[in-house]
C-alpha atoms as a PDB file:
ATOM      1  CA  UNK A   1     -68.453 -21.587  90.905  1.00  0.00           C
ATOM      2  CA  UNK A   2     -68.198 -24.057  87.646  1.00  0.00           C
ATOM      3  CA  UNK A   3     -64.266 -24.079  88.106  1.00  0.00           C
ATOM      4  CA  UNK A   4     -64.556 -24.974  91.593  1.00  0.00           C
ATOM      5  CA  UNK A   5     -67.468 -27.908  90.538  1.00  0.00           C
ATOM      6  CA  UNK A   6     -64.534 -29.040  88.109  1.00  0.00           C
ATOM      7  CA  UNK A   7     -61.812 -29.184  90.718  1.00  0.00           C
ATOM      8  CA  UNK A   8     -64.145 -30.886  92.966  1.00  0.00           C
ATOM      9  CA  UNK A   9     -64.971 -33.112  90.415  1.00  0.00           C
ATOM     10  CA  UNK A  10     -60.791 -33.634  89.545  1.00  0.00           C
ATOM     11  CA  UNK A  11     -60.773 -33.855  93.177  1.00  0.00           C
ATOM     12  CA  UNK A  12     -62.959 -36.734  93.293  1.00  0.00           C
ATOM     13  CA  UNK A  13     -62.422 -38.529  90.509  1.00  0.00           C
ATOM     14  CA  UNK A  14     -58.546 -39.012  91.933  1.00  0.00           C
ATOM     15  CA  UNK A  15     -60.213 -40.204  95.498  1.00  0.00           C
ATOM     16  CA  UNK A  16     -62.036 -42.713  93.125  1.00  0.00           C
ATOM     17  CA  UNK A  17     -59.394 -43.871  91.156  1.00  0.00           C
ATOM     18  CA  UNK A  18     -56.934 -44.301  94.401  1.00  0.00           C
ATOM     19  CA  UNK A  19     -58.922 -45.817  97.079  1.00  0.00           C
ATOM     20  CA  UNK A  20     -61.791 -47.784  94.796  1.00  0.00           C
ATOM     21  CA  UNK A  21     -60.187 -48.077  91.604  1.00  0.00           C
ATOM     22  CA  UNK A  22     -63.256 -46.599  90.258  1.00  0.00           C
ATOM     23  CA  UNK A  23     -63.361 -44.205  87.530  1.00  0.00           C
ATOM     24  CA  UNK A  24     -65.952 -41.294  87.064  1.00  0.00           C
ATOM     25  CA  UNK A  25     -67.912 -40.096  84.643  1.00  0.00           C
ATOM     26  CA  UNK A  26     -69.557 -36.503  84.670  1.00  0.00           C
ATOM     27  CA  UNK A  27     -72.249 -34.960  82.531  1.00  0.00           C
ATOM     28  CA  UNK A  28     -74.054 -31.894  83.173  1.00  0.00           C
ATOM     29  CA  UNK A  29     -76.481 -32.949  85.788  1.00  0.00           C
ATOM     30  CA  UNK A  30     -75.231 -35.834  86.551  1.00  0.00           C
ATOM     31  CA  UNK A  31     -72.191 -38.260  87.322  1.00  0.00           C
ATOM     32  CA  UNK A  32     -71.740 -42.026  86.977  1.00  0.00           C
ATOM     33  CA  UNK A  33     -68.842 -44.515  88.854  1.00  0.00           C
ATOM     34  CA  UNK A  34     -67.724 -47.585  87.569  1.00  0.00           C
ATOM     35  CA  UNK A  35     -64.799 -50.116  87.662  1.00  0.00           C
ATOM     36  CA  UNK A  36     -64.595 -53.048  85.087  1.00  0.00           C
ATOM     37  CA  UNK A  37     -64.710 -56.207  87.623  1.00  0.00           C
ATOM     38  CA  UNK A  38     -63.253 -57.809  84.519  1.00  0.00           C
ATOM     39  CA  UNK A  39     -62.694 -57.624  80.481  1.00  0.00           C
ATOM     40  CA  UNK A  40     -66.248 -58.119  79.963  1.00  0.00           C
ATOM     41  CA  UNK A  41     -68.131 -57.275  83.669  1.00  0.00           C
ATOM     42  CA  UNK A  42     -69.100 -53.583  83.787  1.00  0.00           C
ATOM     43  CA  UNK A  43     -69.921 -52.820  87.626  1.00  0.00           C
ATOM     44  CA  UNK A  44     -71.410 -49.649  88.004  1.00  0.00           C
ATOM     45  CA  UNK A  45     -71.309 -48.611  91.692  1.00  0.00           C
ATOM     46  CA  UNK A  46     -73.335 -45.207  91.844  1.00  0.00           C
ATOM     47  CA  UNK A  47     -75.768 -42.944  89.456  1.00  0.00           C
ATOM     48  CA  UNK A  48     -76.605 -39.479  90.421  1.00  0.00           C
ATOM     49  CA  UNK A  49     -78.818 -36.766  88.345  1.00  0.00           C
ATOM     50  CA  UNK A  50     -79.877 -33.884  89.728  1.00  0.00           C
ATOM     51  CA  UNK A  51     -83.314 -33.930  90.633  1.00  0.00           C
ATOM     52  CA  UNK A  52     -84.516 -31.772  88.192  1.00  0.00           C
ATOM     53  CA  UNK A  53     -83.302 -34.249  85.587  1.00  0.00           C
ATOM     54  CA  UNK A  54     -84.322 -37.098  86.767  1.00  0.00           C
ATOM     55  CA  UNK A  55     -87.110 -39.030  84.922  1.00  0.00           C
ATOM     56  CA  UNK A  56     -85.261 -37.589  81.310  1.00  0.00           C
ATOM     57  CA  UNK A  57     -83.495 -40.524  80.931  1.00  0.00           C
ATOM     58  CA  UNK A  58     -80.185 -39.309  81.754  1.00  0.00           C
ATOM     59  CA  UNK A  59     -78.928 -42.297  83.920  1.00  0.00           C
ATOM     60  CA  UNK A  60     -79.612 -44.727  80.638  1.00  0.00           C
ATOM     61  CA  UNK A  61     -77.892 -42.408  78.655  1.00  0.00           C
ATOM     62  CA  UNK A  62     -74.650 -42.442  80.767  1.00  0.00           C
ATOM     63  CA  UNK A  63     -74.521 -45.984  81.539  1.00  0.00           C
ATOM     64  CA  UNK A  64     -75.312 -46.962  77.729  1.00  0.00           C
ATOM     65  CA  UNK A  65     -72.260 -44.447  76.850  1.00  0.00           C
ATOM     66  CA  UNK A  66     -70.203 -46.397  79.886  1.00  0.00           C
ATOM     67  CA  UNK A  67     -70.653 -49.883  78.313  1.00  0.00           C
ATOM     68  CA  UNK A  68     -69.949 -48.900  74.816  1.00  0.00           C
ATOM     69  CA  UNK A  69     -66.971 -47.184  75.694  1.00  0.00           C
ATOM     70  CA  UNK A  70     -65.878 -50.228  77.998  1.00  0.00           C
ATOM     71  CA  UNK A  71     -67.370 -52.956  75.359  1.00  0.00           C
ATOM     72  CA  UNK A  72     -69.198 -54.325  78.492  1.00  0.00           C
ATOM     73  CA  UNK A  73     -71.183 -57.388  77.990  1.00  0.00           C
ATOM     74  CA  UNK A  74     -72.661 -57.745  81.279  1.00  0.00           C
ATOM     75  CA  UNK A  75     -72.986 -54.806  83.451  1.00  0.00           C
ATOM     76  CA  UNK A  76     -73.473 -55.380  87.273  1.00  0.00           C
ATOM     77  CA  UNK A  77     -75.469 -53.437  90.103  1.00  0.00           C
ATOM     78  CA  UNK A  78     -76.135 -52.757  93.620  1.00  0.00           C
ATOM     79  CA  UNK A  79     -78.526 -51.287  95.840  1.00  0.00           C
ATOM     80  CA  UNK A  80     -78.430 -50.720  99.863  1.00  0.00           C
ATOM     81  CA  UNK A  81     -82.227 -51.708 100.387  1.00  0.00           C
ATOM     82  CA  UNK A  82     -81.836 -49.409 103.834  1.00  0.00           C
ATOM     83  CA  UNK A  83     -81.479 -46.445 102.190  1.00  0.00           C
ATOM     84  CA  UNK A  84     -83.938 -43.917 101.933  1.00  0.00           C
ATOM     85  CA  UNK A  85     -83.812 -43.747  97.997  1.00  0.00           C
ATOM     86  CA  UNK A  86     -83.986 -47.676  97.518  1.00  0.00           C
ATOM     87  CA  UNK A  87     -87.035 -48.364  96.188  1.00  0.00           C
ATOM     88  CA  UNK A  88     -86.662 -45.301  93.496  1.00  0.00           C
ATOM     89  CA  UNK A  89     -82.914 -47.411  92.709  1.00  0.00           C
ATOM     90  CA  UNK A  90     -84.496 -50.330  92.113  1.00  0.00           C
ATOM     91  CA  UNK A  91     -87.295 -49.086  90.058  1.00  0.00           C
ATOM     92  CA  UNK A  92     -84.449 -47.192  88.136  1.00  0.00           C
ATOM     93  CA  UNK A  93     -82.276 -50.273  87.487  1.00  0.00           C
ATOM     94  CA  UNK A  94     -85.380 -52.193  86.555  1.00  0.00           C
ATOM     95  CA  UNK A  95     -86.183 -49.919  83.926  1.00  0.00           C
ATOM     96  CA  UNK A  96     -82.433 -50.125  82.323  1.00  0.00           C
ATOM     97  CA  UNK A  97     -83.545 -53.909  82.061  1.00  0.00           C
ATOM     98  CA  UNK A  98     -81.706 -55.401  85.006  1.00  0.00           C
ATOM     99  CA  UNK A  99     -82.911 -58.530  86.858  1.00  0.00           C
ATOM    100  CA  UNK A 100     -82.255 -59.544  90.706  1.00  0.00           C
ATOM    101  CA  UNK A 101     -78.903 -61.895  90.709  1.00  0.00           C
ATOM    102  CA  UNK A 102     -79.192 -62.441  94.379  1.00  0.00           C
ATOM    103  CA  UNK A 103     -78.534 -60.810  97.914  1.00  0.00           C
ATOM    104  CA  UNK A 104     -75.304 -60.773 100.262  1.00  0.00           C
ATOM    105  CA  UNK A 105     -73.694 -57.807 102.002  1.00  0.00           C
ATOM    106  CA  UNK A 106     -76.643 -56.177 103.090  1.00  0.00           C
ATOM    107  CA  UNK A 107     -76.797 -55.309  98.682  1.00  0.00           C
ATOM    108  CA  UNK A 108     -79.686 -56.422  96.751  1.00  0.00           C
ATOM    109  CA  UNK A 109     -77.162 -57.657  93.327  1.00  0.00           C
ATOM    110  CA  UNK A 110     -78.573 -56.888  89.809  1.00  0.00           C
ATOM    111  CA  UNK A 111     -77.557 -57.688  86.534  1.00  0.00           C
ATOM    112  CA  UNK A 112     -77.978 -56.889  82.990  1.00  0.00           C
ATOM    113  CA  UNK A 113     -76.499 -59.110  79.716  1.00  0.00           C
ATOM    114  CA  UNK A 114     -75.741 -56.638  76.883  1.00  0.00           C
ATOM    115  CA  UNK A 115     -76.675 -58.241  73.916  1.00  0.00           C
END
């Protein structure tokens, strides 16, 4: 079963990268996406942690490792305020600091400077 999670994973990280040019990154537990929007504009498109782990502070770890690996200095987020799991997001994002930028889409846009 863990080589087929990793092919799945390969698997999907190649979907990413071709038809969002968004890249993926996996912990145990847990997977981030992302795309730079530009040199400096981290936009980080999904979070998921198991649900066991969530509350451990796994998604701040990940997206702190994603914006010092990408230098980021201001990271960007989105939430679908239809879903289910929207008012957890946004209590999530919140906590990592981020502050309502505005609302088009049908996305509630966050934001974050990275000092």
């Amino acid at each position: 079963p863990i080589t087929q999670n990793r092919f799945l994973m390969k698997l999907y990280k190649q979907y990413l990268k071709e038809r969002c040019q968004q890249e993926l990154y996996c912990v145990p537990h847990g997977f981030l996406t992302y795309e730079m929007v530009d040199a400096h504009t981290l936009y980080i498109a999904d979070i998921y942690i198991e649900p066991e782990y969530r509350r451990t502070g796994l998604a701040t770890v990940m997206a702190d490792t994603i914006v010092k690996q990408t230098g980021a200095k201001l990271v960007l987020g989105t939430i679908d305020p239809n879903v289910p799991s929207a008012h957890d997001s946004l209590l999530v994002l919140l906590a990592y600091g981020m502050v309502l930028d505005g609302y088009d889409h049908n996305l509630l846009r966050l934001k974050k400077d990275v000092k």
